[in-house]
PDB file of N, CA and C in Angstrom:
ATOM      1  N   UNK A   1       0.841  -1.178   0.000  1.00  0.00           N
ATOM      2  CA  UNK A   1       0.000   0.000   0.000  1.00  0.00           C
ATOM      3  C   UNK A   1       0.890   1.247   0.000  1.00  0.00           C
ATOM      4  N   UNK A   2       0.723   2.920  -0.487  1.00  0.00           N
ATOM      5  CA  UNK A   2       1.459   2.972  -0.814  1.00  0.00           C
ATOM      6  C   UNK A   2       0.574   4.690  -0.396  1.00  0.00           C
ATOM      7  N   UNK A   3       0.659   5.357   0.577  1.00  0.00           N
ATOM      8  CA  UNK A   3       0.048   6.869   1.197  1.00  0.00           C
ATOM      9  C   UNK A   3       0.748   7.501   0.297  1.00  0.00           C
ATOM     10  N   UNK A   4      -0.163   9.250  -0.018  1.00  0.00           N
ATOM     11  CA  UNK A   4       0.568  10.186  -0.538  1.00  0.00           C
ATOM     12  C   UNK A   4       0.744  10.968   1.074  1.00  0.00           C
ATOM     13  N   UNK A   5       1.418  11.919   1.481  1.00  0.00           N
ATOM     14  CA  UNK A   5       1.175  13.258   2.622  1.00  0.00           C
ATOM     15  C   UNK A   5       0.205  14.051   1.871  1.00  0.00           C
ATOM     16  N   UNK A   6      -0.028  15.032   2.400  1.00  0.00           N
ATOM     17  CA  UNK A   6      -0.720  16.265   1.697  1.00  0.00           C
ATOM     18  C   UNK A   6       0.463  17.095   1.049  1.00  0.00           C
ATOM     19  N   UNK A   7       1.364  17.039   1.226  1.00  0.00           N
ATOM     20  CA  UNK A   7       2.693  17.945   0.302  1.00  0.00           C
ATOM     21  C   UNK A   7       2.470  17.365  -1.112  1.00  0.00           C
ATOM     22  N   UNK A   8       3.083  15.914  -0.863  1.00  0.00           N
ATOM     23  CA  UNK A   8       3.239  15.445  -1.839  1.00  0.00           C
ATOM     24  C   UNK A   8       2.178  15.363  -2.379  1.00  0.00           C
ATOM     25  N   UNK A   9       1.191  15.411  -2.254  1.00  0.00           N
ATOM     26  CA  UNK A   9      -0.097  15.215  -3.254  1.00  0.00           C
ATOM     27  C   UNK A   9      -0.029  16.862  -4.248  1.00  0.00           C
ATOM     28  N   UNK A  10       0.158  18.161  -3.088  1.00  0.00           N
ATOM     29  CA  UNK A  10      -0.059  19.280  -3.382  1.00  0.00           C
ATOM     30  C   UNK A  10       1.169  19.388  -4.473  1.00  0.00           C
ATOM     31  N   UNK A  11       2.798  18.943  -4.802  1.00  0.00           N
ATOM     32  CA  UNK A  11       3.698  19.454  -5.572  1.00  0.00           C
ATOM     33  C   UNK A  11       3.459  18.187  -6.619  1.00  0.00           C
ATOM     34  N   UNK A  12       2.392  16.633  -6.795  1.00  0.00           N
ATOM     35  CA  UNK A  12       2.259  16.433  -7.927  1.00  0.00           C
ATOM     36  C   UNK A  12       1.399  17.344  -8.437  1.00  0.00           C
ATOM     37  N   UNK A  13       0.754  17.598  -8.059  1.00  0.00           N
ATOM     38  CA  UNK A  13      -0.172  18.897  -8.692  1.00  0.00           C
ATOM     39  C   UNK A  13       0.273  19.507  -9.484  1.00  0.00           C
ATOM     40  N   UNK A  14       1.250  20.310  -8.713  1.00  0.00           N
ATOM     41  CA  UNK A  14       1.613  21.494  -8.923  1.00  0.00           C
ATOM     42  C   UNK A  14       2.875  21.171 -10.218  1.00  0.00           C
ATOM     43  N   UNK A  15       3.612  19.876 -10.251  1.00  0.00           N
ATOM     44  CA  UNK A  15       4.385  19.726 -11.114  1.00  0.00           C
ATOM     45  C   UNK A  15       4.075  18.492 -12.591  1.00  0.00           C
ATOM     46  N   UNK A  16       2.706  18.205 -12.432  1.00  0.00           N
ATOM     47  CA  UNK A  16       2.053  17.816 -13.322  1.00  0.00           C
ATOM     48  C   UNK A  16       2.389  15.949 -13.410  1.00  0.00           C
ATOM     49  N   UNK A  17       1.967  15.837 -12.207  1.00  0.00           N
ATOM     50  CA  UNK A  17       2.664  14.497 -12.077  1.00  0.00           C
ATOM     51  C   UNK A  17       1.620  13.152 -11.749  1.00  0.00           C
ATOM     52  N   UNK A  18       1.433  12.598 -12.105  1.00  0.00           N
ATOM     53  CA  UNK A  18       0.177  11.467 -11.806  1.00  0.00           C
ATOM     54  C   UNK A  18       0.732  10.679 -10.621  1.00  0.00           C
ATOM     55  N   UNK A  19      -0.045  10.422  -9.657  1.00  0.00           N
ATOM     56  CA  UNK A  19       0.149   9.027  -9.260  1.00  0.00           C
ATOM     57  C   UNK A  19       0.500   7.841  -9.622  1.00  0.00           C
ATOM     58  N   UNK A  20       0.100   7.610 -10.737  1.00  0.00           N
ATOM     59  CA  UNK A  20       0.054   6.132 -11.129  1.00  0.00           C
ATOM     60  C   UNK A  20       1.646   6.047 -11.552  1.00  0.00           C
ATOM     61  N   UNK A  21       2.593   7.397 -12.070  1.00  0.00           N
ATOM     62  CA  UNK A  21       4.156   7.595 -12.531  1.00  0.00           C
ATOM     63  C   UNK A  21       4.674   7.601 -11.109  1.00  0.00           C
ATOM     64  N   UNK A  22       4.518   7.830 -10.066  1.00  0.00           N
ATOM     65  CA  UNK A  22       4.918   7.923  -9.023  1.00  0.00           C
ATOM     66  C   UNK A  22       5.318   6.464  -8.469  1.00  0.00           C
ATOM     67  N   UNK A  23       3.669   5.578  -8.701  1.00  0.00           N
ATOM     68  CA  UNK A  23       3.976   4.252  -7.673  1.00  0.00           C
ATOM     69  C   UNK A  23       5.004   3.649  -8.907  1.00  0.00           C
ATOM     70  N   UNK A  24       4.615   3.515 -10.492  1.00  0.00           N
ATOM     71  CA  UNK A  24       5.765   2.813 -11.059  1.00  0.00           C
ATOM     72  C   UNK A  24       7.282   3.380 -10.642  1.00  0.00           C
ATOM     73  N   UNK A  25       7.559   4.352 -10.220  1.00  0.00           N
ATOM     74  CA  UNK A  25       8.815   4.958  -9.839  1.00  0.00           C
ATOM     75  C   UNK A  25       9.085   3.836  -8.467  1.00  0.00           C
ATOM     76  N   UNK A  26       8.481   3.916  -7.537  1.00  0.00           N
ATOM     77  CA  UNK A  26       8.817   3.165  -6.508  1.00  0.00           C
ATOM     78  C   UNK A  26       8.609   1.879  -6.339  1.00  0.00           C
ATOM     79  N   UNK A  27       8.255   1.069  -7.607  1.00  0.00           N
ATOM     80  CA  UNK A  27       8.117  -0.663  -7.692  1.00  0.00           C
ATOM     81  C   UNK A  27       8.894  -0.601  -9.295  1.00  0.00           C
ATOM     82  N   UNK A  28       9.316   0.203  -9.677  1.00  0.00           N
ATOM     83  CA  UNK A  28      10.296  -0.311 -10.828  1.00  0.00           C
ATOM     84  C   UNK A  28      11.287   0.769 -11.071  1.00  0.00           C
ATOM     85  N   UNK A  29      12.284   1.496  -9.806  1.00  0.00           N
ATOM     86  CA  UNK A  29      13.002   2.583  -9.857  1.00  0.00           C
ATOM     87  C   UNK A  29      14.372   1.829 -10.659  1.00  0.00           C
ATOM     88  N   UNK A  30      14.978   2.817 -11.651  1.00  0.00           N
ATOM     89  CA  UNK A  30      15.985   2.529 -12.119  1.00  0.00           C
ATOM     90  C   UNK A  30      17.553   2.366 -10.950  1.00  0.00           C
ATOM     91  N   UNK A  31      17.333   3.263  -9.674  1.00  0.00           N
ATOM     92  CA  UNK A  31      18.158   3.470  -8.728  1.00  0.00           C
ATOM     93  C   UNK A  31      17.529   4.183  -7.550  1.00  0.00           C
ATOM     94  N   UNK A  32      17.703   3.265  -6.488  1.00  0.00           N
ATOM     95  CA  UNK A  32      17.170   3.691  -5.322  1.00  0.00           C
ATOM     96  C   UNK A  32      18.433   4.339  -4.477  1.00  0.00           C
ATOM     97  N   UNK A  33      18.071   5.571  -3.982  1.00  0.00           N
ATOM     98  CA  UNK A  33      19.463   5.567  -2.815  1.00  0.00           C
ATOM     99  C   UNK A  33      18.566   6.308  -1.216  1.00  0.00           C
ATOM    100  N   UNK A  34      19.721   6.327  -0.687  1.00  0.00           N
ATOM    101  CA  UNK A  34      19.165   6.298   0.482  1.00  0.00           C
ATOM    102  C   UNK A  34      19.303   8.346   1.437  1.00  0.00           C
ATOM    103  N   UNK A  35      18.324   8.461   1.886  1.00  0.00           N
ATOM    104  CA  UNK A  35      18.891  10.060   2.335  1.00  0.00           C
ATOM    105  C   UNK A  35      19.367   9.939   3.702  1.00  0.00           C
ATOM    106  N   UNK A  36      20.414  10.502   4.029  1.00  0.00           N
ATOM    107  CA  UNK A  36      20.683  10.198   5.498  1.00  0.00           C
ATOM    108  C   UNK A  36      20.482  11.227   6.535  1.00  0.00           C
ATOM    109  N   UNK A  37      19.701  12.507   5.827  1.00  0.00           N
ATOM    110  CA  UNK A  37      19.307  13.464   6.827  1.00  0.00           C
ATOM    111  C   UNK A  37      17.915  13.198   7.206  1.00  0.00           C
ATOM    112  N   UNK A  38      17.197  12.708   6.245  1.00  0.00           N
ATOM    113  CA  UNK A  38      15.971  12.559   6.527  1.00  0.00           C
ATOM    114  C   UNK A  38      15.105  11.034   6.756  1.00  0.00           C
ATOM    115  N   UNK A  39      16.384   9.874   6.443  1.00  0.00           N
ATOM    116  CA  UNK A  39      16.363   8.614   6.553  1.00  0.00           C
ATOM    117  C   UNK A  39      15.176   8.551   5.982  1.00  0.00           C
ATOM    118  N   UNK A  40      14.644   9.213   4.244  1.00  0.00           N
ATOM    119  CA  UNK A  40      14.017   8.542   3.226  1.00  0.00           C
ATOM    120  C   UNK A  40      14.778   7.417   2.253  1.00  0.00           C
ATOM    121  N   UNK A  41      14.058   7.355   1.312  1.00  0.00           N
ATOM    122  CA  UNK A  41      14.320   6.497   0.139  1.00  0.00           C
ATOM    123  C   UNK A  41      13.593   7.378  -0.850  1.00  0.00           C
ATOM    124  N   UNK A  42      14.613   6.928  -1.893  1.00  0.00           N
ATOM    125  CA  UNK A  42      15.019   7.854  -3.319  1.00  0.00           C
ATOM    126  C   UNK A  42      14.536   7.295  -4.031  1.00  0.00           C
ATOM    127  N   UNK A  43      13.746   6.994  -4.987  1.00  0.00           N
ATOM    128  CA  UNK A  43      13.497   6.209  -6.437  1.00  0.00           C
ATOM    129  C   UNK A  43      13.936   6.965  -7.506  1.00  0.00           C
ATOM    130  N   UNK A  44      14.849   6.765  -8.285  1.00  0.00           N
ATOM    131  CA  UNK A  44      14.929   7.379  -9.345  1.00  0.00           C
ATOM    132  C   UNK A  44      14.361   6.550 -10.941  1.00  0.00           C
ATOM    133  N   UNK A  45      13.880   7.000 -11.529  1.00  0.00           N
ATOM    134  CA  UNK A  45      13.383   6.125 -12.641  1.00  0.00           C
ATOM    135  C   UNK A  45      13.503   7.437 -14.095  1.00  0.00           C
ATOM    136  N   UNK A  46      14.068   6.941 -15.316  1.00  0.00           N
ATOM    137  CA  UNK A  46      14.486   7.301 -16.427  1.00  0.00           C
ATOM    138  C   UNK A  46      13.096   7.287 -17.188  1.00  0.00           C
ATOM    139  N   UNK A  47      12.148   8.656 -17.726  1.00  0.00           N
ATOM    140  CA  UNK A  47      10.794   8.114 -18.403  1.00  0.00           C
ATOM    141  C   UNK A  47      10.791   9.356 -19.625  1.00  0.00           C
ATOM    142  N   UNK A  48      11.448   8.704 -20.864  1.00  0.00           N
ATOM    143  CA  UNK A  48      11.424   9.242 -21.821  1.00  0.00           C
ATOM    144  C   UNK A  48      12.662  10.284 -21.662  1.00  0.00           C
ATOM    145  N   UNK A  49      12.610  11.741 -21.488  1.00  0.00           N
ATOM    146  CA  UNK A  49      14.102  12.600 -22.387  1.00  0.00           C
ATOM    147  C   UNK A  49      13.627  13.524 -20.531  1.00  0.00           C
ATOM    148  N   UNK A  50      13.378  13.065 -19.600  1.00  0.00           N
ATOM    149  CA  UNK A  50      13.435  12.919 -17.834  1.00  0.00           C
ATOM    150  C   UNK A  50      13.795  12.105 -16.750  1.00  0.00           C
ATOM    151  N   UNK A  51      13.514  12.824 -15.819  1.00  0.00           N
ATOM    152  CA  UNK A  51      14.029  11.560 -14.834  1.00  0.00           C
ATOM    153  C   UNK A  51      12.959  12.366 -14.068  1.00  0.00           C
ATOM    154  N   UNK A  52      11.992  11.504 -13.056  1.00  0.00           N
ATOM    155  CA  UNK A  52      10.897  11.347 -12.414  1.00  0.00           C
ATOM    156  C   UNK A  52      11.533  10.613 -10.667  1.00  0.00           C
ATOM    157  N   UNK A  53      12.118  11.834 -10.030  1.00  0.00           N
ATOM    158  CA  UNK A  53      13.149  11.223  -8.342  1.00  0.00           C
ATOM    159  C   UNK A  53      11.461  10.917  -7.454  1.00  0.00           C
ATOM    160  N   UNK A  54      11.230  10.392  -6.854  1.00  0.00           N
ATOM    161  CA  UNK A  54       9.999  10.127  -5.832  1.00  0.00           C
ATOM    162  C   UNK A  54      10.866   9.867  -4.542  1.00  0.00           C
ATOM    163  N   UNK A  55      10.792  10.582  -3.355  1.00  0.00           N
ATOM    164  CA  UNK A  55      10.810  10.914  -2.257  1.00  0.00           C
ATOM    165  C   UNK A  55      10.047   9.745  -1.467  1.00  0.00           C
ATOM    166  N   UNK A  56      10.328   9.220  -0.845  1.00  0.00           N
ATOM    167  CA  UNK A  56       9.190   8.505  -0.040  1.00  0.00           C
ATOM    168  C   UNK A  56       9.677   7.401   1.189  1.00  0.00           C
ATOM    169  N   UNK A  57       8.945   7.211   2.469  1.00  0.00           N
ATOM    170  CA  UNK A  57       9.669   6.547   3.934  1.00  0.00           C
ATOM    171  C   UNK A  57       9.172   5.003   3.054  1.00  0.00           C
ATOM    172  N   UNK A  58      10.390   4.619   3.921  1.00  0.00           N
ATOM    173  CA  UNK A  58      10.760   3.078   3.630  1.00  0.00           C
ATOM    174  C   UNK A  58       9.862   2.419   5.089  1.00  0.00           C
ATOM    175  N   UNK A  59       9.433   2.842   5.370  1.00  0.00           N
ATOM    176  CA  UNK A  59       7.901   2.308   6.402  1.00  0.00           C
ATOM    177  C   UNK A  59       6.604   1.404   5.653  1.00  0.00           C
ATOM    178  N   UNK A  60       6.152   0.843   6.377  1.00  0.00           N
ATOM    179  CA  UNK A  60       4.868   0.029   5.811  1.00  0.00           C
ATOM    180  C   UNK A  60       3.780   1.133   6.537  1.00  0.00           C
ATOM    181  N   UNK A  61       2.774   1.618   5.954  1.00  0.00           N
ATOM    182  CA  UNK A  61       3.034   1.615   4.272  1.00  0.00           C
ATOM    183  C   UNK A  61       3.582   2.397   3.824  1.00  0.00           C
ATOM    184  N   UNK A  62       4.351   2.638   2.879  1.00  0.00           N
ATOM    185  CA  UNK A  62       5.282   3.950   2.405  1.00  0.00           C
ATOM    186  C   UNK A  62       4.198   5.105   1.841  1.00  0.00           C
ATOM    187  N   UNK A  63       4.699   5.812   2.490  1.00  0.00           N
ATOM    188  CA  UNK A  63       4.591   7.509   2.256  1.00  0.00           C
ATOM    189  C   UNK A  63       5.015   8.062   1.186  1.00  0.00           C
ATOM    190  N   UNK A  64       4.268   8.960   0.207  1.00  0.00           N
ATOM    191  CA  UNK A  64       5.174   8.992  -0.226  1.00  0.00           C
ATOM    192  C   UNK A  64       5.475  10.770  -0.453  1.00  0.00           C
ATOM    193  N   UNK A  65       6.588  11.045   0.495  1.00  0.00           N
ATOM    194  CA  UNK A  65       6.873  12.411   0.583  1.00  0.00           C
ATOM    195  C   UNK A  65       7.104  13.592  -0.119  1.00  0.00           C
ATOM    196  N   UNK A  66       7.712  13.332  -1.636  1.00  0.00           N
ATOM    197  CA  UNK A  66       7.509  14.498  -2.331  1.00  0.00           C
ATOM    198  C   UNK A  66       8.076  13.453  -4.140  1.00  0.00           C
ATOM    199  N   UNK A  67       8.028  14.767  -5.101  1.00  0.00           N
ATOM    200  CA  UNK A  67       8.583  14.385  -6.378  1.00  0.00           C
ATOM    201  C   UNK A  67       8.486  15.351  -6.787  1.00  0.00           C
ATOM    202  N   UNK A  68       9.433  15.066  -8.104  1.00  0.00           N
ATOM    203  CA  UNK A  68       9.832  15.716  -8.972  1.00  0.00           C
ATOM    204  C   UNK A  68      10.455  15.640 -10.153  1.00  0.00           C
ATOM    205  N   UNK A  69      10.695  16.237 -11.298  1.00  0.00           N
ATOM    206  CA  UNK A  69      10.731  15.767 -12.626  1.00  0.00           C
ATOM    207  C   UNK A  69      11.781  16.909 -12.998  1.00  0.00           C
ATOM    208  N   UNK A  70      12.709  16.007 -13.466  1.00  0.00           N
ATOM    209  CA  UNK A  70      14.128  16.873 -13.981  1.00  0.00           C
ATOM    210  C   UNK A  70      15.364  15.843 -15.336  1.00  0.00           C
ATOM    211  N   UNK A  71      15.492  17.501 -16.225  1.00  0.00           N
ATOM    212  CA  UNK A  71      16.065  16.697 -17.340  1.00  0.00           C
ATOM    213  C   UNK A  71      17.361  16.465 -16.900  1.00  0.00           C
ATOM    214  N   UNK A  72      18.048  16.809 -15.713  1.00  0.00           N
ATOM    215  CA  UNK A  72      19.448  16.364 -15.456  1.00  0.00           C
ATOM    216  C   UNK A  72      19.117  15.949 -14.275  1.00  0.00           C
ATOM    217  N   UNK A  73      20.353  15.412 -14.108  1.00  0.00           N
ATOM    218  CA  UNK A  73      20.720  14.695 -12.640  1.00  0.00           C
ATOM    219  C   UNK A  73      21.347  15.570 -11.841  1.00  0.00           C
ATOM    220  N   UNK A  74      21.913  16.221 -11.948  1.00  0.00           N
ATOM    221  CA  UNK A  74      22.281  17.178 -10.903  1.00  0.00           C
ATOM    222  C   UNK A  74      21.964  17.533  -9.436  1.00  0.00           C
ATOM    223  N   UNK A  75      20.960  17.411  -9.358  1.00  0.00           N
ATOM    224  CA  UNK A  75      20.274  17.401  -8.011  1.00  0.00           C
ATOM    225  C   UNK A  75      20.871  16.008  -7.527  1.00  0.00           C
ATOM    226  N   UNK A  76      20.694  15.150  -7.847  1.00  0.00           N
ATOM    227  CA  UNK A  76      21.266  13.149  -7.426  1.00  0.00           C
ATOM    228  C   UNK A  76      22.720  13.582  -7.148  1.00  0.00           C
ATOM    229  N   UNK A  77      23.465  13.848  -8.543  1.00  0.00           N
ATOM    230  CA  UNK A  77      25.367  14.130  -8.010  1.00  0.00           C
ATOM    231  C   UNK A  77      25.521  14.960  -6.988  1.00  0.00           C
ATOM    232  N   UNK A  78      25.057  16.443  -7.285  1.00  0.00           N
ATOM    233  CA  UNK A  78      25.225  16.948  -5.968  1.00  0.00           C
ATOM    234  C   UNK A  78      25.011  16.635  -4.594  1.00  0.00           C
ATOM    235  N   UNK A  79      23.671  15.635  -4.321  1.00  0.00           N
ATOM    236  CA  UNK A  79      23.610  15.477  -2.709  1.00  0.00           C
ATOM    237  C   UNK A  79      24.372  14.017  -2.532  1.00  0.00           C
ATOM    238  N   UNK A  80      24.670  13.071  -4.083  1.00  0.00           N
ATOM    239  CA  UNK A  80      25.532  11.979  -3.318  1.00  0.00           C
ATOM    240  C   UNK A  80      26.691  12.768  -3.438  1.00  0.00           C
ATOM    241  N   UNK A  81      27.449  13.285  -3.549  1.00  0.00           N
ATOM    242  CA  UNK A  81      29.128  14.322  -3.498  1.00  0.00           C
ATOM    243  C   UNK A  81      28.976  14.404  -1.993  1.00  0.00           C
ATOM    244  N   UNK A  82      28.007  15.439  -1.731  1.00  0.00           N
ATOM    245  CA  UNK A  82      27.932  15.534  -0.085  1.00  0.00           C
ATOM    246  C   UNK A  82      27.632  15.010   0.574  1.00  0.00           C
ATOM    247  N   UNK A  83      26.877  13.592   0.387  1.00  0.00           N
ATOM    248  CA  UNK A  83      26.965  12.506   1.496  1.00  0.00           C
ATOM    249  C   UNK A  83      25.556  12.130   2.067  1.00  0.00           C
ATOM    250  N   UNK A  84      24.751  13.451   1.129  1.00  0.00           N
ATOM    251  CA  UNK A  84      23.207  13.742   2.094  1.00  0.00           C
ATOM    252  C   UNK A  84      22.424  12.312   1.107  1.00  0.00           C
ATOM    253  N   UNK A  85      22.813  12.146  -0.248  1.00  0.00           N
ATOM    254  CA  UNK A  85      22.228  11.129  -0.098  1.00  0.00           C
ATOM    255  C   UNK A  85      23.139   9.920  -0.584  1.00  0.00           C
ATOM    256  N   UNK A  86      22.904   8.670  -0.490  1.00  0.00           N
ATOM    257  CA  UNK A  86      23.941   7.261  -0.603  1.00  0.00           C
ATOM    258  C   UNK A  86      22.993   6.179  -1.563  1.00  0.00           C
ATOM    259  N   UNK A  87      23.885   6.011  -2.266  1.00  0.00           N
ATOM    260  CA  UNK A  87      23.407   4.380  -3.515  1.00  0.00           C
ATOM    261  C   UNK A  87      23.487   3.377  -2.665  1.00  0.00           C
ATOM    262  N   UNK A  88      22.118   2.855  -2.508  1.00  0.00           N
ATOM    263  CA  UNK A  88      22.407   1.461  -2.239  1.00  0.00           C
ATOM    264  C   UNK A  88      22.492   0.387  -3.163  1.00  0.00           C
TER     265      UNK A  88
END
Protein backbone atom coordinates (compact mmCIF):
# COMPACT_ATOMS: atom_id res chain seq x y z
CA UNK A 1 0.00 0.00 0.00
CA UNK A 2 1.46 2.97 -0.81
CA UNK A 3 0.05 6.87 1.20
CA UNK A 4 0.57 10.19 -0.54
CA UNK A 5 1.17 13.26 2.62
CA UNK A 6 -0.72 16.26 1.70
CA UNK A 7 2.69 17.94 0.30
CA UNK A 8 3.24 15.45 -1.84
CA UNK A 9 -0.10 15.22 -3.25
CA UNK A 10 -0.06 19.28 -3.38
CA UNK A 11 3.70 19.45 -5.57
CA UNK A 12 2.26 16.43 -7.93
CA UNK A 13 -0.17 18.90 -8.69
CA UNK A 14 1.61 21.49 -8.92
CA UNK A 15 4.38 19.73 -11.11
CA UNK A 16 2.05 17.82 -13.32
CA UNK A 17 2.66 14.50 -12.08
CA UNK A 18 0.18 11.47 -11.81
CA UNK A 19 0.15 9.03 -9.26
CA UNK A 20 0.05 6.13 -11.13
CA UNK A 21 4.16 7.60 -12.53
CA UNK A 22 4.92 7.92 -9.02
CA UNK A 23 3.98 4.25 -7.67
CA UNK A 24 5.77 2.81 -11.06
CA UNK A 25 8.81 4.96 -9.84
CA UNK A 26 8.82 3.16 -6.51
CA UNK A 27 8.12 -0.66 -7.69
CA UNK A 28 10.30 -0.31 -10.83
CA UNK A 29 13.00 2.58 -9.86
CA UNK A 30 15.98 2.53 -12.12
CA UNK A 31 18.16 3.47 -8.73
CA UNK A 32 17.17 3.69 -5.32
CA UNK A 33 19.46 5.57 -2.82
CA UNK A 34 19.17 6.30 0.48
CA UNK A 35 18.89 10.06 2.34
CA UNK A 36 20.68 10.20 5.50
CA UNK A 37 19.31 13.46 6.83
CA UNK A 38 15.97 12.56 6.53
CA UNK A 39 16.36 8.61 6.55
CA UNK A 40 14.02 8.54 3.23
CA UNK A 41 14.32 6.50 0.14
CA UNK A 42 15.02 7.85 -3.32
CA UNK A 43 13.50 6.21 -6.44
CA UNK A 44 14.93 7.38 -9.35
CA UNK A 45 13.38 6.13 -12.64
CA UNK A 46 14.49 7.30 -16.43
CA UNK A 47 10.79 8.11 -18.40
CA UNK A 48 11.42 9.24 -21.82
CA UNK A 49 14.10 12.60 -22.39
CA UNK A 50 13.44 12.92 -17.83
CA UNK A 51 14.03 11.56 -14.83
CA UNK A 52 10.90 11.35 -12.41
CA UNK A 53 13.15 11.22 -8.34
CA UNK A 54 10.00 10.13 -5.83
CA UNK A 55 10.81 10.91 -2.26
CA UNK A 56 9.19 8.51 -0.04
CA UNK A 57 9.67 6.55 3.93
CA UNK A 58 10.76 3.08 3.63
CA UNK A 59 7.90 2.31 6.40
CA UNK A 60 4.87 0.03 5.81
CA UNK A 61 3.03 1.62 4.27
CA UNK A 62 5.28 3.95 2.41
CA UNK A 63 4.59 7.51 2.26
CA UNK A 64 5.17 8.99 -0.23
CA UNK A 65 6.87 12.41 0.58
CA UNK A 66 7.51 14.50 -2.33
CA UNK A 67 8.58 14.38 -6.38
CA UNK A 68 9.83 15.72 -8.97
CA UNK A 69 10.73 15.77 -12.63
CA UNK A 70 14.13 16.87 -13.98
CA UNK A 71 16.06 16.70 -17.34
CA UNK A 72 19.45 16.36 -15.46
CA UNK A 73 20.72 14.69 -12.64
CA UNK A 74 22.28 17.18 -10.90
CA UNK A 75 20.27 17.40 -8.01
CA UNK A 76 21.27 13.15 -7.43
CA UNK A 77 25.37 14.13 -8.01
CA UNK A 78 25.22 16.95 -5.97
CA UNK A 79 23.61 15.48 -2.71
CA UNK A 80 25.53 11.98 -3.32
CA UNK A 81 29.13 14.32 -3.50
CA UNK A 82 27.93 15.53 -0.08
CA UNK A 83 26.97 12.51 1.50
CA UNK A 84 23.21 13.74 2.09
CA UNK A 85 22.23 11.13 -0.10
CA UNK A 86 23.94 7.26 -0.60
CA UNK A 87 23.41 4.38 -3.52
CA UNK A 88 22.41 1.46 -2.24
Amino acid sequence: MIEFTKHAEEKLKERGITKEEVINVITNPDEVLFDTLKGNLVAIRKINDYYLIVIYTPTKPIKVVSALVTSKLNIVRNRVKRGRWVRL
